[in-house]
C-alpha atoms as a PDB file:
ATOM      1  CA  UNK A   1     -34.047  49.719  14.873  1.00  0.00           C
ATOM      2  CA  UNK A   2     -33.134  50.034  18.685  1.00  0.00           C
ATOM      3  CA  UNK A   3     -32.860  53.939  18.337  1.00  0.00           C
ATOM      4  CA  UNK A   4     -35.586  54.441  16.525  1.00  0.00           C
ATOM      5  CA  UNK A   5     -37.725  56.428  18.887  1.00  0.00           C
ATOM      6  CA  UNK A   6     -34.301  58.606  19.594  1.00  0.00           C
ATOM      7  CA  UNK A   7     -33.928  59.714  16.162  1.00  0.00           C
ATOM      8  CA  UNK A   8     -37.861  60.312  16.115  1.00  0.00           C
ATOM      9  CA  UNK A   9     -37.673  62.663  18.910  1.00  0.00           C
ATOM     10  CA  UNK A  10     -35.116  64.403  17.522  1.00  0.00           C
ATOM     11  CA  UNK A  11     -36.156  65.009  14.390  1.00  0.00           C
ATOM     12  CA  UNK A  12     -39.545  65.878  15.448  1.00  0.00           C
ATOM     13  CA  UNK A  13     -39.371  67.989  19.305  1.00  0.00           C
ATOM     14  CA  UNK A  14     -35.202  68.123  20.014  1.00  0.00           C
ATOM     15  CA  UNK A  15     -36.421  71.245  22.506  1.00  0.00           C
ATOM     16  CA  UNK A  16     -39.468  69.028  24.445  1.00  0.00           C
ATOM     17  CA  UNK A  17     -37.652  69.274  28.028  1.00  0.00           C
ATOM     18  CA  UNK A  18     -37.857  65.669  28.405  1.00  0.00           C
ATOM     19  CA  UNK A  19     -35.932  64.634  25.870  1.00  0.00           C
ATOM     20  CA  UNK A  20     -33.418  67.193  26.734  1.00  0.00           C
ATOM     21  CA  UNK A  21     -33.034  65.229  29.980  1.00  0.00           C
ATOM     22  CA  UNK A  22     -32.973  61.720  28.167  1.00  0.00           C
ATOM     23  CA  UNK A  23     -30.330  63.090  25.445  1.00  0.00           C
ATOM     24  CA  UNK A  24     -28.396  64.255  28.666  1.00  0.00           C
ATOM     25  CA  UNK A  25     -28.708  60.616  30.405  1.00  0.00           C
ATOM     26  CA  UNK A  26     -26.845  59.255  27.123  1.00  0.00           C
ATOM     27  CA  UNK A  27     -24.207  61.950  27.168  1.00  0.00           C
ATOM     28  CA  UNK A  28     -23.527  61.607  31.032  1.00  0.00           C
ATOM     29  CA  UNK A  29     -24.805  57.968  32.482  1.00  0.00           C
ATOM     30  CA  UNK A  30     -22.446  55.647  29.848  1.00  0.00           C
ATOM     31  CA  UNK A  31     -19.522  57.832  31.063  1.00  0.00           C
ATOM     32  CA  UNK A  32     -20.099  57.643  35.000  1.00  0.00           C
ATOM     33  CA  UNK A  33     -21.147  54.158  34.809  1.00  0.00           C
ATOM     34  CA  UNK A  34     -17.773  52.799  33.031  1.00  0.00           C
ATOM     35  CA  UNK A  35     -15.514  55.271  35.426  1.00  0.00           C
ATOM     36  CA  UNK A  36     -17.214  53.198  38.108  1.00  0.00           C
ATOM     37  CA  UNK A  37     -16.443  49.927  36.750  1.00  0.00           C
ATOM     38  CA  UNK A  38     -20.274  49.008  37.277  1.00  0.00           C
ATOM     39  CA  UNK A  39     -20.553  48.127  33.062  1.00  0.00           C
ATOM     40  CA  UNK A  40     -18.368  47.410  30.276  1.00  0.00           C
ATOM     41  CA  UNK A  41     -21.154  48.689  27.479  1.00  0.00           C
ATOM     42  CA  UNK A  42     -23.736  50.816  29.155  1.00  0.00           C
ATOM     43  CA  UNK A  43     -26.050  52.264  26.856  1.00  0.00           C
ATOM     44  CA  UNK A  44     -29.713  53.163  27.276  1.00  0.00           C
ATOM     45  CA  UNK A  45     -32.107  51.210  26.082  1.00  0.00           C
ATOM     46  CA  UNK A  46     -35.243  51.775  23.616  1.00  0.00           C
ATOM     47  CA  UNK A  47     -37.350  52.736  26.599  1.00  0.00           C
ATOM     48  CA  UNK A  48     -35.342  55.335  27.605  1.00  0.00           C
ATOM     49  CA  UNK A  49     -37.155  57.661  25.029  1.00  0.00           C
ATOM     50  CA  UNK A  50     -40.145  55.524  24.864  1.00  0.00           C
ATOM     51  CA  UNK A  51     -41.542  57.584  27.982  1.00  0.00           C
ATOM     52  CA  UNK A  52     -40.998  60.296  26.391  1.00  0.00           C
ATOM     53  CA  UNK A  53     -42.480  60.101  23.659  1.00  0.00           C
ATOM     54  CA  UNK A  54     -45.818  58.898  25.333  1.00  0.00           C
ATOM     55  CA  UNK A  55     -45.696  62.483  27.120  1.00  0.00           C
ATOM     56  CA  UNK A  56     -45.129  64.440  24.418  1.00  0.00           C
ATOM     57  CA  UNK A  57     -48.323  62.476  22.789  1.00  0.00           C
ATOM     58  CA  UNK A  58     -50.743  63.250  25.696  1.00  0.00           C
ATOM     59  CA  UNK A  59     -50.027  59.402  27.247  1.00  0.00           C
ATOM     60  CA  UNK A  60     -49.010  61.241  30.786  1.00  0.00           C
ATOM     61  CA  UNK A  61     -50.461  58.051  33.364  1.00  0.00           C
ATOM     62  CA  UNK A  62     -47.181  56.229  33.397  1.00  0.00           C
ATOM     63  CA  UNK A  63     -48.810  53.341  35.027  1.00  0.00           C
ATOM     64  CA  UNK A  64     -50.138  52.413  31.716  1.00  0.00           C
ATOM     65  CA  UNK A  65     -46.775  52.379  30.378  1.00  0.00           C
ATOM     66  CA  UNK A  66     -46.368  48.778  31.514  1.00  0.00           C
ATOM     67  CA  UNK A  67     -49.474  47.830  29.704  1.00  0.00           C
ATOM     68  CA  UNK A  68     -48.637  49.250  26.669  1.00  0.00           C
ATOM     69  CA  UNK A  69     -45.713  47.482  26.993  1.00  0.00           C
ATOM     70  CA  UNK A  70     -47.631  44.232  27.532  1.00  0.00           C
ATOM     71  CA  UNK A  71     -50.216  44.197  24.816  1.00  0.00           C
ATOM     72  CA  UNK A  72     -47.712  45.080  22.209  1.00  0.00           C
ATOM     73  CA  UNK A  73     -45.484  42.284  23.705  1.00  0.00           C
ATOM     74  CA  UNK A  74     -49.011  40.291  23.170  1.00  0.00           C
ATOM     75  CA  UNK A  75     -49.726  41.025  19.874  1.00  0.00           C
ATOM     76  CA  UNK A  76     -45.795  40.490  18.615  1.00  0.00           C
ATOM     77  CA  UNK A  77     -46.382  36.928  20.162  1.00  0.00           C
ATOM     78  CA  UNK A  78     -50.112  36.732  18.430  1.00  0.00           C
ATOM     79  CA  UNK A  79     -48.765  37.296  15.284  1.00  0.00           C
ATOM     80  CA  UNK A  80     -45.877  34.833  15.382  1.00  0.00           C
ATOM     81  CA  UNK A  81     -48.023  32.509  16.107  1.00  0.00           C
ATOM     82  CA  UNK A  82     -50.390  32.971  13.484  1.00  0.00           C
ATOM     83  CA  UNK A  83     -47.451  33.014  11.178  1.00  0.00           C
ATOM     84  CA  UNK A  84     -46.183  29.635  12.482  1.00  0.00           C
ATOM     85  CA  UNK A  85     -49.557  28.167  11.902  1.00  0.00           C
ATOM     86  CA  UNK A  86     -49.739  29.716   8.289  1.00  0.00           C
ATOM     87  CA  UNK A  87     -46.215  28.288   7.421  1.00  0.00           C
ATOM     88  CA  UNK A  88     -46.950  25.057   8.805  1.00  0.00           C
ATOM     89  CA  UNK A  89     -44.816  25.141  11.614  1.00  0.00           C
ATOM     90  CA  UNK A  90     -44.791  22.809  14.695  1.00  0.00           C
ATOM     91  CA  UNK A  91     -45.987  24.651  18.154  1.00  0.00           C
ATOM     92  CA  UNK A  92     -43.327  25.137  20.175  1.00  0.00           C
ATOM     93  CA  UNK A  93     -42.947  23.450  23.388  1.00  0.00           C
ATOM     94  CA  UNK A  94     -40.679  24.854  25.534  1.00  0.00           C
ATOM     95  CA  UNK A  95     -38.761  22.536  27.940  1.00  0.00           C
ATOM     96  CA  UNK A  96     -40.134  23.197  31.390  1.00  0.00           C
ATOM     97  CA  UNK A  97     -39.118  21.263  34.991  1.00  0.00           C
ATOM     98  CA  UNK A  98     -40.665  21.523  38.090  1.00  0.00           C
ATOM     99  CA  UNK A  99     -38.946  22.244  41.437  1.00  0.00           C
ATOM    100  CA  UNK A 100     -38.698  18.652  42.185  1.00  0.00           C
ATOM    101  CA  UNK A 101     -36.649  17.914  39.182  1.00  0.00           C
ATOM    102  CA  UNK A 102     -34.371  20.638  39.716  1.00  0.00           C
ATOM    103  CA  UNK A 103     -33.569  19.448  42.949  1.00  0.00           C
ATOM    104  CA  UNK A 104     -33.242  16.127  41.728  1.00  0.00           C
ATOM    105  CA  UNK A 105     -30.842  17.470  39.184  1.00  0.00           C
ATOM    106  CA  UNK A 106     -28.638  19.787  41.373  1.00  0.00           C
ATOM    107  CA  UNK A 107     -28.510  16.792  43.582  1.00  0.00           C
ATOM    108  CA  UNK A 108     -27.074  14.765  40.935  1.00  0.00           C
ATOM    109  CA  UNK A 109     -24.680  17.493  40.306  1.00  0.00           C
ATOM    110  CA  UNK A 110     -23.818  18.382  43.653  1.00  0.00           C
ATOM    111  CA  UNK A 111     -23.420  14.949  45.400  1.00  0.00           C
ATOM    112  CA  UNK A 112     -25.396  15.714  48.200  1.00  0.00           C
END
């Protein structure tokens, strides 16, 4: 699940000096975040260790991070829809407006 790739790391490299820093970010950032009042659940999210374990793996150009990111996003999507079309299911259409009928909306909503 969402910790996965925490429990990974720490089975696998708990001394890689990255995820030292990231295991310190979940003792210390939750903490200093609620004292502030800026969060009522802070907690790090899946990509918090995801970065690190691309460096520990040799993936060091962390502008390709966001691609990664995309094409696995892409092929999650890919395969739902080849699902969908395997089960028979409708394509889905989701509702879209354009500015003009926002406005038109907001008006109606607004009075003005």
């Amino acid at each position: 699940g969402l910790h996965l790739p925490r429990e990974f790391s720490q089975k696998h490299f708990p001394n890689f000096p990255l995820f030292k820093v990231v295991s310190q970010l979940y003792e210390v950032a939750p903490k200093v975040l609620t004292a502030q009042g800026k969060t009522k659940n802070p907690w790090p999210n899946v990509d918090a260790h995801s970065g690190v374990l691309l460096q520990y793996y040799g993936m060091t150009e962390m502008n390709y991070y966001t691609v990664l990111f995309g094409v696995s996003r892409a092929l999650g999507v890919l395969s739902s829809l080849v699902w969908d079309r395997a089960l028979g299911f409708p394509i889905e259409r989701p509702k879209s407006l354009t500015t003009e009928a926002i406005k038109k909306e907001l008006e109606k909503k607004g009075g003005h």
